[in-house]
N, C-alpha and C. Protein backbone atom coordinates (compact mmCIF):
# COMPACT_ATOMS: atom_id res chain seq x y z
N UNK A 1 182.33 99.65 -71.10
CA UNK A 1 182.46 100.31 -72.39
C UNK A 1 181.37 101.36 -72.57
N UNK A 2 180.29 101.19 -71.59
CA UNK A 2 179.14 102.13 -71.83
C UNK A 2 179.51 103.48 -71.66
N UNK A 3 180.52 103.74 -69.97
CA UNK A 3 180.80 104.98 -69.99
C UNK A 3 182.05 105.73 -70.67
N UNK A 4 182.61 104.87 -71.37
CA UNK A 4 183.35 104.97 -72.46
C UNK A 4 183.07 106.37 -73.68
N UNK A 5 183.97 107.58 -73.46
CA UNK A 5 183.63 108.43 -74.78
C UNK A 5 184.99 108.79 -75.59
N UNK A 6 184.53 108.28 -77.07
CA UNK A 6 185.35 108.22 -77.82
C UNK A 6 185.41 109.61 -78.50
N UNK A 7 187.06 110.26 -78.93
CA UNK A 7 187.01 111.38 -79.61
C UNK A 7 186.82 111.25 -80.64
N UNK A 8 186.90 110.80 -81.25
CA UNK A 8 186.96 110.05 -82.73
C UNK A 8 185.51 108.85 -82.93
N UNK A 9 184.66 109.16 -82.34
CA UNK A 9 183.61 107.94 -82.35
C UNK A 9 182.45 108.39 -83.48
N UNK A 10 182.53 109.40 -84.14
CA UNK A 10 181.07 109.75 -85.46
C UNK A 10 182.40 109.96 -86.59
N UNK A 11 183.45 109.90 -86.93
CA UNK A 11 184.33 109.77 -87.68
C UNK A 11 184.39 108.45 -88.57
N UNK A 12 184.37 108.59 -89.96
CA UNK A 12 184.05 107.18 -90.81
C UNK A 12 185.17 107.02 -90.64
N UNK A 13 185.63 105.23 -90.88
CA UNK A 13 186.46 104.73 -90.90
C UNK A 13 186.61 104.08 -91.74
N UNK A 14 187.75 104.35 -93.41
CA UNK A 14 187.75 103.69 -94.34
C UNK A 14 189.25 102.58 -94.83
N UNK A 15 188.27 101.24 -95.12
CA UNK A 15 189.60 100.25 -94.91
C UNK A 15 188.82 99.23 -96.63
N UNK A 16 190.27 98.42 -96.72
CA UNK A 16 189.88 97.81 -97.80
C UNK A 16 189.47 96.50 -97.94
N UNK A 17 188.48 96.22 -97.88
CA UNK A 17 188.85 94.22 -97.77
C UNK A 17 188.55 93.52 -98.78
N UNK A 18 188.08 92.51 -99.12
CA UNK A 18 188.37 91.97 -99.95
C UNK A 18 186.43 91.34 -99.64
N UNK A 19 186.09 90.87 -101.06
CA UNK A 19 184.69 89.94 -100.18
C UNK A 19 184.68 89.18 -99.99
N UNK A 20 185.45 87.88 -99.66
CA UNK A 20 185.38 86.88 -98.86
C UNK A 20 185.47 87.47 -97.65
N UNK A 21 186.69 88.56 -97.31
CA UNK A 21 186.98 88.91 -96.07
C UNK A 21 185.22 89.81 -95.52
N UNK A 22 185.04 90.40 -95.97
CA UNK A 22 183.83 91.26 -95.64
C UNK A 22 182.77 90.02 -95.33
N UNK A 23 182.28 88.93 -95.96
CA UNK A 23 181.30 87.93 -95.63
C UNK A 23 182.05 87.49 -94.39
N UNK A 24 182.86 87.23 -94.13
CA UNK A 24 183.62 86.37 -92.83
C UNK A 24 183.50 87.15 -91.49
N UNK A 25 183.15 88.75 -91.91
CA UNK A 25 183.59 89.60 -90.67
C UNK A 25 181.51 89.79 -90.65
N UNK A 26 181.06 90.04 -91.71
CA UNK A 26 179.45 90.37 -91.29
C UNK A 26 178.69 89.05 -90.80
N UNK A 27 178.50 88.14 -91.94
CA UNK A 27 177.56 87.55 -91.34
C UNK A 27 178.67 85.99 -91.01
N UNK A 28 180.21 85.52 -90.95
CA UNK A 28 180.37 84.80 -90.02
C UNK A 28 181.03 83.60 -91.25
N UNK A 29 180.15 83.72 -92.62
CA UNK A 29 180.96 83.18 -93.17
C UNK A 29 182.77 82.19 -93.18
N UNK A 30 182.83 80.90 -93.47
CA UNK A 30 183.81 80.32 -93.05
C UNK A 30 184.38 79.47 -94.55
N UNK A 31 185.45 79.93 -94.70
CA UNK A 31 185.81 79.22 -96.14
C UNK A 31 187.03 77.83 -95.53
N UNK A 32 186.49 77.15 -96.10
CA UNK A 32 187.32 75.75 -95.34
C UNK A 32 188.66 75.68 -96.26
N UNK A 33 188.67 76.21 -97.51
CA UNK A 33 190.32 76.27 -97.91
C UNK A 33 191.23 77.51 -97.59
N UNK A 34 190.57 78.36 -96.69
CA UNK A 34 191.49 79.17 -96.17
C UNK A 34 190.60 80.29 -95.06
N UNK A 35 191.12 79.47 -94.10
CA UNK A 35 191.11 79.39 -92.44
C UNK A 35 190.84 80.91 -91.89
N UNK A 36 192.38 81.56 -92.61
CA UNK A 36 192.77 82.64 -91.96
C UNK A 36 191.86 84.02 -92.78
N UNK A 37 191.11 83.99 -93.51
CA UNK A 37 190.50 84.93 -94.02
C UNK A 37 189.96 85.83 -93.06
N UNK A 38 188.85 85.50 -92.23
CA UNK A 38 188.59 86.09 -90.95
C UNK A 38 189.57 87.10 -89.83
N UNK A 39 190.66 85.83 -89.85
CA UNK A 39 191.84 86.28 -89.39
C UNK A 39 192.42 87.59 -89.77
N UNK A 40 192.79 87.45 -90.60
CA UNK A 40 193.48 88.73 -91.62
C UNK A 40 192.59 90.18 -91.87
N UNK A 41 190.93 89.60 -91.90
CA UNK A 41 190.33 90.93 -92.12
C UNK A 41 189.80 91.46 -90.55
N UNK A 42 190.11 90.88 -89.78
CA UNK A 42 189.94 91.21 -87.97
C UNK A 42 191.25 92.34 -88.40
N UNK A 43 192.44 91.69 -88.68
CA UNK A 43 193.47 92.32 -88.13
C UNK A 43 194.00 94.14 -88.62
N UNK A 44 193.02 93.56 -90.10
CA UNK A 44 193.19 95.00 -90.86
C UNK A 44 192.02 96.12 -90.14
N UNK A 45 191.43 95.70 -89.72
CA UNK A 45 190.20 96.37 -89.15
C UNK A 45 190.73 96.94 -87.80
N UNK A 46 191.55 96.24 -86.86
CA UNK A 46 192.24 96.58 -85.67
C UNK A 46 193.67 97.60 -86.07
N UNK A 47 194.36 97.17 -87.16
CA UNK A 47 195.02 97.89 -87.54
C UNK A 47 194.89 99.59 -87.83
N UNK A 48 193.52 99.81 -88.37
CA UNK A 48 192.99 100.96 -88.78
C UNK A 48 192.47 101.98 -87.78
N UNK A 49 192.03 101.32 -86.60
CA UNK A 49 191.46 101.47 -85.36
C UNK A 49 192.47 102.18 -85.11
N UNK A 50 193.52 100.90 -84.23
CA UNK A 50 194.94 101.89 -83.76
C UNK A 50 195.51 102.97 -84.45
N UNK A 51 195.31 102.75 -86.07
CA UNK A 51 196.26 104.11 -86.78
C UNK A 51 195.34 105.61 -86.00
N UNK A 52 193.94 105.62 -86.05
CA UNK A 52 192.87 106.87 -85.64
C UNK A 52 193.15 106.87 -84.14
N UNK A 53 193.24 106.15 -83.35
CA UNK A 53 193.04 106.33 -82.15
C UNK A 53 194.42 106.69 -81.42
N UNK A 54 195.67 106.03 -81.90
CA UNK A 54 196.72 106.45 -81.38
C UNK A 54 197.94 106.47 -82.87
N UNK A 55 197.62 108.11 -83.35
CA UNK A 55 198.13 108.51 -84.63
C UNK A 55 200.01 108.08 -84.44
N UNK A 56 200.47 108.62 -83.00
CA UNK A 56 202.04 108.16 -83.15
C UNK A 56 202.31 106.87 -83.35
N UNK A 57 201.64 106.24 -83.12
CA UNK A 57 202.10 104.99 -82.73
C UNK A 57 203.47 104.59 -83.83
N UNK A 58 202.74 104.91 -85.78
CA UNK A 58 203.64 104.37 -86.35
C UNK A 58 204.69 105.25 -86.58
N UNK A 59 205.20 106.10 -85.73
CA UNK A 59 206.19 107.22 -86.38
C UNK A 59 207.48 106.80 -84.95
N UNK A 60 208.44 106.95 -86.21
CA UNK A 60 210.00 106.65 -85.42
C UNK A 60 210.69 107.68 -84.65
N UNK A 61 210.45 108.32 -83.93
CA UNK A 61 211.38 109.29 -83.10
C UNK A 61 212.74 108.88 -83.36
N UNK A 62 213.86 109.13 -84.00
CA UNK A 62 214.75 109.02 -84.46
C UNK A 62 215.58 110.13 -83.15
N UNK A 63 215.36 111.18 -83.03
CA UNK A 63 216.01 111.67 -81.81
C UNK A 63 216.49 111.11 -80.71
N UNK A 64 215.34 110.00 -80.17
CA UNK A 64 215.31 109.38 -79.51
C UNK A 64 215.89 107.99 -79.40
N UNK A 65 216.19 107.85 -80.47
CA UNK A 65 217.42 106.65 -80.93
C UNK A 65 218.91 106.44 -80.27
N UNK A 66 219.39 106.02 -79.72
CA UNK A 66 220.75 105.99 -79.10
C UNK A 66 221.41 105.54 -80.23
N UNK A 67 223.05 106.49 -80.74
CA UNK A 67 223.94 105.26 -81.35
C UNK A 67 224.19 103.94 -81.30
């Protein structure tokens, strides 16, 4: 990953979470009535990643659609 250069790597990256989710992702925080908090704010965070790094991803080529 060191020789790794990102085009997009001094570009802010703005996402929404929630603060349970934000304690769970900084310092590790673990809420025992709901598991998946961590879970969910990993995924929005990876989600946001992919939208900057590979912009087509969510767009439908409809051309490209067969009947």
């Amino acid at each position: 990953m060191n020789d790794m250069t990102l085009r997009h790597g001094e570009e802010k990256v703005m996402l929404e979470l929630s603060l349970k989710e934000a304690m769970a992702l900084a310092a590790g925080v673990r809420f025992n009535n709901d598991l998946r908090i961590a879970a969910e704010a990993r995924k929005k965070v990876r989600k946001t990643i992919e939208t900057m790094l590979l912009p087509e991803t969510g767009k439908i080529h409809y051309q490209l659609l067969e009947a």
